[in-house]
N, C-alpha and C. Protein backbone atom coordinates (compact mmCIF):
# COMPACT_ATOMS: atom_id res chain seq x y z
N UNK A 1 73.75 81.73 110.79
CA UNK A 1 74.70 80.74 111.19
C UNK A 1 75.06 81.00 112.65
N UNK A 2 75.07 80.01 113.41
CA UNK A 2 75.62 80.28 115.14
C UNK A 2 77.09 79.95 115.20
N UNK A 3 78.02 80.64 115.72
CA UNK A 3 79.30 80.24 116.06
C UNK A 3 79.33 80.98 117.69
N UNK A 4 79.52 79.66 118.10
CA UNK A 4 80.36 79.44 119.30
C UNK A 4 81.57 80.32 119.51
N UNK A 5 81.86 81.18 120.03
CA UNK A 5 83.40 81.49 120.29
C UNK A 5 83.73 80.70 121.65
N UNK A 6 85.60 81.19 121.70
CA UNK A 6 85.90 80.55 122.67
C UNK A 6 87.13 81.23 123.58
N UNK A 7 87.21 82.22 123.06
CA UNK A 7 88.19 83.18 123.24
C UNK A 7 88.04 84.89 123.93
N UNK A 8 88.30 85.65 124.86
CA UNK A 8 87.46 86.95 124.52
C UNK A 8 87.61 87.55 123.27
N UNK A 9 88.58 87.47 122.37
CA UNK A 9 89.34 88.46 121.35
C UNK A 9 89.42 86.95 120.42
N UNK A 10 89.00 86.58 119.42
CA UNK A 10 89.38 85.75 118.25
C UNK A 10 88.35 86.01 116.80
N UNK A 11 89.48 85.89 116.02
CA UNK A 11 88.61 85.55 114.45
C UNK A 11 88.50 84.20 114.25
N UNK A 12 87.69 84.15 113.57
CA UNK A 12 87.64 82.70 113.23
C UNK A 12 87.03 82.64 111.76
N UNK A 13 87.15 82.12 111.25
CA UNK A 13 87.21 81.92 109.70
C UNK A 13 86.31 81.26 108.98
N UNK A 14 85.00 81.86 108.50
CA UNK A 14 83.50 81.35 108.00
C UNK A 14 83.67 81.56 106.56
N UNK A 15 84.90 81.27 105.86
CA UNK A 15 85.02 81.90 104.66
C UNK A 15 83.79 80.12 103.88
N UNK A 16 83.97 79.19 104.23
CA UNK A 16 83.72 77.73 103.90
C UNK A 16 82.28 77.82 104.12
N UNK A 17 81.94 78.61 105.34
CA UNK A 17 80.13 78.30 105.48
C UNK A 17 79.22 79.03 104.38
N UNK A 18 80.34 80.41 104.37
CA UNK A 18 79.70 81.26 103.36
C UNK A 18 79.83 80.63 101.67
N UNK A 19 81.07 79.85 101.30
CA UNK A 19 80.77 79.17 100.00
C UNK A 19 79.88 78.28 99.77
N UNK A 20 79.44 77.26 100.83
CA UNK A 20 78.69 76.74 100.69
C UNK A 20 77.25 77.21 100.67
N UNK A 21 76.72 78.33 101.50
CA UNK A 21 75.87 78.75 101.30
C UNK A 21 75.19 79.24 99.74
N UNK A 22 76.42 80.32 98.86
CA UNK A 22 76.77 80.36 97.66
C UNK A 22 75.97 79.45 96.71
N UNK A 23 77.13 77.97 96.82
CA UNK A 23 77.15 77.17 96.69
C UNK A 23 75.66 76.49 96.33
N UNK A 24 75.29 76.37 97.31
CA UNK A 24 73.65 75.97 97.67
C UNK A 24 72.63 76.64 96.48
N UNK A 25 72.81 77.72 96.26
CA UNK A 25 71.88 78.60 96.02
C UNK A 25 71.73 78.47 94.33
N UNK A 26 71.00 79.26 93.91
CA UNK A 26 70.69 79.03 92.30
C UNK A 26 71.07 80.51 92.07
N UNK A 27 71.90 80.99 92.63
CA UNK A 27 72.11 82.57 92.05
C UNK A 27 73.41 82.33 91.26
N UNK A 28 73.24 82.93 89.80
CA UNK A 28 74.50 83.15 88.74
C UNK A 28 74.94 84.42 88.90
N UNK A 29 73.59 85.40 89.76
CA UNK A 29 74.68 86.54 89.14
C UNK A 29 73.99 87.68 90.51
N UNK A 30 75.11 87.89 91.60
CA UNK A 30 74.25 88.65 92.50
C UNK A 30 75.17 89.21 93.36
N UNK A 31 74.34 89.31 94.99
CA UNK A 31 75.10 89.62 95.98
C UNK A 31 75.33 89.05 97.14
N UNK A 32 76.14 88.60 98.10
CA UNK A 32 76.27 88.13 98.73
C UNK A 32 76.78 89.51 100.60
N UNK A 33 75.88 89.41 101.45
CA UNK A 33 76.06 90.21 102.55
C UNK A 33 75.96 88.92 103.30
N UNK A 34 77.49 89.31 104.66
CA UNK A 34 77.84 88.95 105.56
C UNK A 34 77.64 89.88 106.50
N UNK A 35 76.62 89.38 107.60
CA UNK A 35 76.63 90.35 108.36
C UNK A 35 76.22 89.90 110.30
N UNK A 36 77.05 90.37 111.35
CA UNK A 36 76.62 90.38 112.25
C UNK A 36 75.91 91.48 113.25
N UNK A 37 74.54 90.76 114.17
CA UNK A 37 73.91 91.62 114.50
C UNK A 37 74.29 91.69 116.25
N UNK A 38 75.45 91.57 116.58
CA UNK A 38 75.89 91.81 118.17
C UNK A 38 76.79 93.25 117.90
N UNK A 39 76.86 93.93 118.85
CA UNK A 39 77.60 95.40 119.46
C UNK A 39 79.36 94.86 119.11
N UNK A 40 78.84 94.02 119.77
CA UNK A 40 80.69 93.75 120.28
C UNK A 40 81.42 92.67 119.37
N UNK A 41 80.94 92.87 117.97
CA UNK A 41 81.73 91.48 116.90
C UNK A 41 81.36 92.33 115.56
N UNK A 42 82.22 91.71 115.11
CA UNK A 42 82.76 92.16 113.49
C UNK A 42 83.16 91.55 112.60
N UNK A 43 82.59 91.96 111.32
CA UNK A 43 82.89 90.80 109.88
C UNK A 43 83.86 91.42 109.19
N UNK A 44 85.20 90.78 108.83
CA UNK A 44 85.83 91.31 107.99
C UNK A 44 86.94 90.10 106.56
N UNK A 45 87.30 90.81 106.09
CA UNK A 45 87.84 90.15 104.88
C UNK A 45 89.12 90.68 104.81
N UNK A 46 89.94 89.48 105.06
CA UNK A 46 91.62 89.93 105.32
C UNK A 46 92.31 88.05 104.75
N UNK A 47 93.45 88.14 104.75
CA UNK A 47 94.20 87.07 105.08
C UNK A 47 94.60 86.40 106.23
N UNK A 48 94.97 85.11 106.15
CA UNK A 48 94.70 84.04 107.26
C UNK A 48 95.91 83.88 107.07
N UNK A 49 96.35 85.08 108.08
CA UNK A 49 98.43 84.46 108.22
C UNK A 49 98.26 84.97 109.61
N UNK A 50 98.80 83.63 110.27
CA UNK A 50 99.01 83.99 111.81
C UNK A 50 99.92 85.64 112.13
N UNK A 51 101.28 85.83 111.34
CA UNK A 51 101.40 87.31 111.92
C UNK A 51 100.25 88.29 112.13
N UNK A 52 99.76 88.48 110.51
CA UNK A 52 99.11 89.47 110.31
C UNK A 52 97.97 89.37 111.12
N UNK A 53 97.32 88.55 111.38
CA UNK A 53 96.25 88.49 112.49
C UNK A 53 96.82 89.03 113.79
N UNK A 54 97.85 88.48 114.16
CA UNK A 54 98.50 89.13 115.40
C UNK A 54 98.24 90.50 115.26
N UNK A 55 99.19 90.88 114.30
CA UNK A 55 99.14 92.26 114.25
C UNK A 55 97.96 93.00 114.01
N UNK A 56 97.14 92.28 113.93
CA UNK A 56 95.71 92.92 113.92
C UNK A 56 95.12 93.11 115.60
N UNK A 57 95.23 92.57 116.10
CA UNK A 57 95.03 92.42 117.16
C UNK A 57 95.99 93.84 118.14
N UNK A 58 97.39 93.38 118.06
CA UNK A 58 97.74 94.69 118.16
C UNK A 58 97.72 95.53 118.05
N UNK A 59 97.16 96.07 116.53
CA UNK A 59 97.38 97.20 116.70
C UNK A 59 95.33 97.88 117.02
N UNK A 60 94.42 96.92 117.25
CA UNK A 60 93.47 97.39 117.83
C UNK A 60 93.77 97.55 119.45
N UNK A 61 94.43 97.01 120.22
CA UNK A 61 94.76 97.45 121.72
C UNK A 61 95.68 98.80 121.40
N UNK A 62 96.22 99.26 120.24
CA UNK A 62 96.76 100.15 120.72
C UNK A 62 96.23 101.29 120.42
N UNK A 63 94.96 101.28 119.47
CA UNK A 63 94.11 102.36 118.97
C UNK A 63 93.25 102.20 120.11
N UNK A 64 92.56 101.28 120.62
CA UNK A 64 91.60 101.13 121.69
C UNK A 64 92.35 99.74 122.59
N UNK A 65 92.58 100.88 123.62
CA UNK A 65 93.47 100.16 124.90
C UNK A 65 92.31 99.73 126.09
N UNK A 66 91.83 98.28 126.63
CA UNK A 66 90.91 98.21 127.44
C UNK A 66 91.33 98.96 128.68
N UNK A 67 90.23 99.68 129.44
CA UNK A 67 90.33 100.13 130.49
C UNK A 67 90.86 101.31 130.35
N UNK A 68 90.42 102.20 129.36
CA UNK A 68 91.13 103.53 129.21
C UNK A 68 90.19 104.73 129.73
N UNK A 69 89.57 104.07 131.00
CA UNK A 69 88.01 105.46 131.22
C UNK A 69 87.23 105.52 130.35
N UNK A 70 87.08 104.56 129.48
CA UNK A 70 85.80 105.09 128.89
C UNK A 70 84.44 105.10 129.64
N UNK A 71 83.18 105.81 129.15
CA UNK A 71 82.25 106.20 130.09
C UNK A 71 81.00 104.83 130.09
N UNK A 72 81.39 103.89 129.23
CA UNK A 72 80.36 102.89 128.94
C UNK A 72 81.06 102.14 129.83
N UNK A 73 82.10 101.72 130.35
CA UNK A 73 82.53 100.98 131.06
C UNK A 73 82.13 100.81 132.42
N UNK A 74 81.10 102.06 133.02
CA UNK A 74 80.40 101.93 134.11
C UNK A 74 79.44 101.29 134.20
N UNK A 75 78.86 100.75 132.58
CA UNK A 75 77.53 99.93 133.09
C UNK A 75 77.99 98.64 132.55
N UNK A 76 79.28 97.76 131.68
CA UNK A 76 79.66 96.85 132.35
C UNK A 76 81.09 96.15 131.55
N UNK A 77 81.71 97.21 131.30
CA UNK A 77 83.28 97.24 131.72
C UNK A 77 83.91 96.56 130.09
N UNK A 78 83.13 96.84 129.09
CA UNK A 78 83.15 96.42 127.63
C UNK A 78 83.38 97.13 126.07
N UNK A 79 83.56 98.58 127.06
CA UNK A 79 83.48 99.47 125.87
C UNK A 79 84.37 99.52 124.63
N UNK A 80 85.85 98.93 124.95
CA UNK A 80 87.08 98.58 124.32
C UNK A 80 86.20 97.76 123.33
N UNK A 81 85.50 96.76 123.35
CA UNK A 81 84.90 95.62 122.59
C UNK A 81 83.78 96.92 121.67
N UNK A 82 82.79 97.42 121.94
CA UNK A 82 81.89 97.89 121.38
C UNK A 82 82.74 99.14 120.46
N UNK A 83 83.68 100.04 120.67
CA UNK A 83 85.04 100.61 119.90
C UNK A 83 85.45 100.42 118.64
N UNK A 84 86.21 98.96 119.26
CA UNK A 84 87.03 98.49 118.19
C UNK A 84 85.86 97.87 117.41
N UNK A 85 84.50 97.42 117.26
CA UNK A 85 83.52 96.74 116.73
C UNK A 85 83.22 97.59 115.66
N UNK A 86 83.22 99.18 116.03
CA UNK A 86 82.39 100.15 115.54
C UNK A 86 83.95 100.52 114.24
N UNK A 87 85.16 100.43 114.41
CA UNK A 87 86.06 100.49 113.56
C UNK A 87 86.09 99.26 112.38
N UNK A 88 86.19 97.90 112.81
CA UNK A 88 85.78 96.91 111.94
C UNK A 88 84.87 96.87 110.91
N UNK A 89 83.62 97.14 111.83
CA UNK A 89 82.66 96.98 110.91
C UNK A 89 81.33 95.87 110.91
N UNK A 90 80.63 95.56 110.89
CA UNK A 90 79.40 94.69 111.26
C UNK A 90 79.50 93.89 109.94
N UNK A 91 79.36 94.47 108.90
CA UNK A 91 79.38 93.86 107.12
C UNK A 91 80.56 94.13 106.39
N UNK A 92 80.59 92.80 105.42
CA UNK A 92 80.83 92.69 104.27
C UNK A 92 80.20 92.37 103.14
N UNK A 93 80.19 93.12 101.72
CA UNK A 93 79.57 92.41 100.46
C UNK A 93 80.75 92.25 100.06
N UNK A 94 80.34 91.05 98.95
CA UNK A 94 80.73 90.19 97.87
C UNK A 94 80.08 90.02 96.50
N UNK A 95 80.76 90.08 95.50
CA UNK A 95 79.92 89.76 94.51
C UNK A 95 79.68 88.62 94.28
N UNK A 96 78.62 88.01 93.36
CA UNK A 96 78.25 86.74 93.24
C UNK A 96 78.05 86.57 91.51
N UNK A 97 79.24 86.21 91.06
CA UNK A 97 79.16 85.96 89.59
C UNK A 97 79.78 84.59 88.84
N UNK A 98 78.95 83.96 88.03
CA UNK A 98 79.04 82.73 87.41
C UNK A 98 78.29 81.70 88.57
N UNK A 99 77.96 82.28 89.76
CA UNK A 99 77.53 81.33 90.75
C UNK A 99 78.54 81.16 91.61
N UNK A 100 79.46 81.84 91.38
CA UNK A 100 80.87 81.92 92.37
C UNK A 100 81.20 82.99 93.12
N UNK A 101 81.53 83.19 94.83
CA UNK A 101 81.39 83.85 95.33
C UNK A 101 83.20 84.82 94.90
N UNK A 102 83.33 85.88 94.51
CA UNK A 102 84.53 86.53 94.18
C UNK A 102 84.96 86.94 95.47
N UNK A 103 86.33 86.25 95.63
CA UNK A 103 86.95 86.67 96.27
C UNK A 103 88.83 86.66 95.84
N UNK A 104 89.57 87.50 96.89
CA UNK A 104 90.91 87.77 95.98
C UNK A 104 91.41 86.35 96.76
N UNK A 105 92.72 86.03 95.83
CA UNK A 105 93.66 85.07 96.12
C UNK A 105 93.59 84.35 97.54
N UNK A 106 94.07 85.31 98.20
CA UNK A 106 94.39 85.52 99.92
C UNK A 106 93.40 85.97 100.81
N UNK A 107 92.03 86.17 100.12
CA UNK A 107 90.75 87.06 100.91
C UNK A 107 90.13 86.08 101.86
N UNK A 108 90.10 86.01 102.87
CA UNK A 108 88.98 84.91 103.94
C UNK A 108 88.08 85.74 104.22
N UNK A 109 86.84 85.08 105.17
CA UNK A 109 86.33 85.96 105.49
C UNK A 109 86.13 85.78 106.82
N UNK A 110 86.24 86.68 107.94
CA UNK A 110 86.48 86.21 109.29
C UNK A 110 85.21 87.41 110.19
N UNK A 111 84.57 86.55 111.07
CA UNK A 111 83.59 86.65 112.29
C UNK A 111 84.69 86.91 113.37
N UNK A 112 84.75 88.42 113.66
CA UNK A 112 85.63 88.85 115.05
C UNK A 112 85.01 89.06 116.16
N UNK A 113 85.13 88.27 117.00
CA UNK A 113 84.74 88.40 118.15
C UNK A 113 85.34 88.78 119.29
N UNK A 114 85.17 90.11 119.90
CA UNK A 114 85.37 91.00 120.84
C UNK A 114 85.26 91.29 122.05
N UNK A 115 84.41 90.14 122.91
CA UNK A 115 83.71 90.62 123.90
C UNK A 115 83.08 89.14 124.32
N UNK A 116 83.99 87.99 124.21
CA UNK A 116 84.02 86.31 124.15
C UNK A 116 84.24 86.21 125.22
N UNK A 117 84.14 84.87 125.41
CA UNK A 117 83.40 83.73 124.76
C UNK A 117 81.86 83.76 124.98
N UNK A 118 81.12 83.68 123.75
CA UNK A 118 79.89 83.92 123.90
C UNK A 118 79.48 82.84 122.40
N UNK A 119 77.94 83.02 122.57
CA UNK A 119 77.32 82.17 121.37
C UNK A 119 76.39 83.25 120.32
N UNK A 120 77.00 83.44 119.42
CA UNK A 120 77.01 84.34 118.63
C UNK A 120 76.39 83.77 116.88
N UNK A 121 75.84 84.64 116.48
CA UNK A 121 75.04 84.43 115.33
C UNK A 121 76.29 85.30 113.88
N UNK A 122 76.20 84.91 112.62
CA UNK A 122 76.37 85.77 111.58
C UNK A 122 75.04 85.57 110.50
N UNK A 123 75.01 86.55 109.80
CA UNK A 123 74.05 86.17 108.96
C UNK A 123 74.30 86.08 107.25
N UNK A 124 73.93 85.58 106.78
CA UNK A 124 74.14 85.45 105.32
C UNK A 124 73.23 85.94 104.50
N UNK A 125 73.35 87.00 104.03
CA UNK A 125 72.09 87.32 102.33
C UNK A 125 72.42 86.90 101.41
N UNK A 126 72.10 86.79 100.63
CA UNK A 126 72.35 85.95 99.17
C UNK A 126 70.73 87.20 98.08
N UNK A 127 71.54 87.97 97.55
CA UNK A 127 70.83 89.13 96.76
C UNK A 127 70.72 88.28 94.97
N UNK A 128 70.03 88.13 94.39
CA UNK A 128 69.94 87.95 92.98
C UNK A 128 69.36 89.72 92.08
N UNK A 129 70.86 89.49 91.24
CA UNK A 129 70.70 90.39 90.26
C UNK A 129 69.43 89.80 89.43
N UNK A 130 68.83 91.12 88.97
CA UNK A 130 67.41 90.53 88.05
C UNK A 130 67.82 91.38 86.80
């Protein structure tokens, strides 16, 4: 899937591309991997409440503050992004049962992008239990 960002620092919310993908498919009973293949972006599964996103955000500048000397920053000034990427995480699984992708109440699933605005890929597996 390609998503556009538009922001340096935003999530954005592929929880809909990934059901439909689901959706699409003839799997009753499997796995589902979300995954991106850039340095500087991250897949994760949280809730879609404007605080808590804030505070997500916060409190990654305060674990990884841009411009803190790091040594990657000499070849081109991004390392804060490649950091906080490596804390997030690249993947998520999901289970895939009845043909329905399980997720909790409040679970989205969000493409973080770190190191924006750029044109950026996620990828979708779709695993069948045999």
């Amino acid at each position: 899937m390609k998503i556009d960002t538009n922001l340096a620092v935003e999530l954005i919310d592929i929880t809909d591309d990934v059901l439909s993908e689901v959706n699409k498919s003839s799997i009753r009973s499997g796995i589902c991997v979300i995954s991106t293949p850039h340095t500087t972006t991250a897949i994760i599964i949280n809730e879609n409440e404007p605080g808590l996103l804030s505070d997500m955000f916060n409190l990654l500048n305060k674990l990884v503050p841009p411009g803190a000397g790091y040594n990657h920053d000499r070849i081109d000034n991004n390392a804060d992004s490649h950091l906080r990427a490596m804390l997030l995480g690249s993947s998520e699984t999901l289970p895939i049962i009845d043909g329905k992708l399980v997720l909790g109440t409040w679970q989205r699933i969000f493409f973080v992008e770190l190191d924006g605005p750029r044109q950026r890929k996620a990828n979708i597996t779709l695993i069948r239990q045999t």
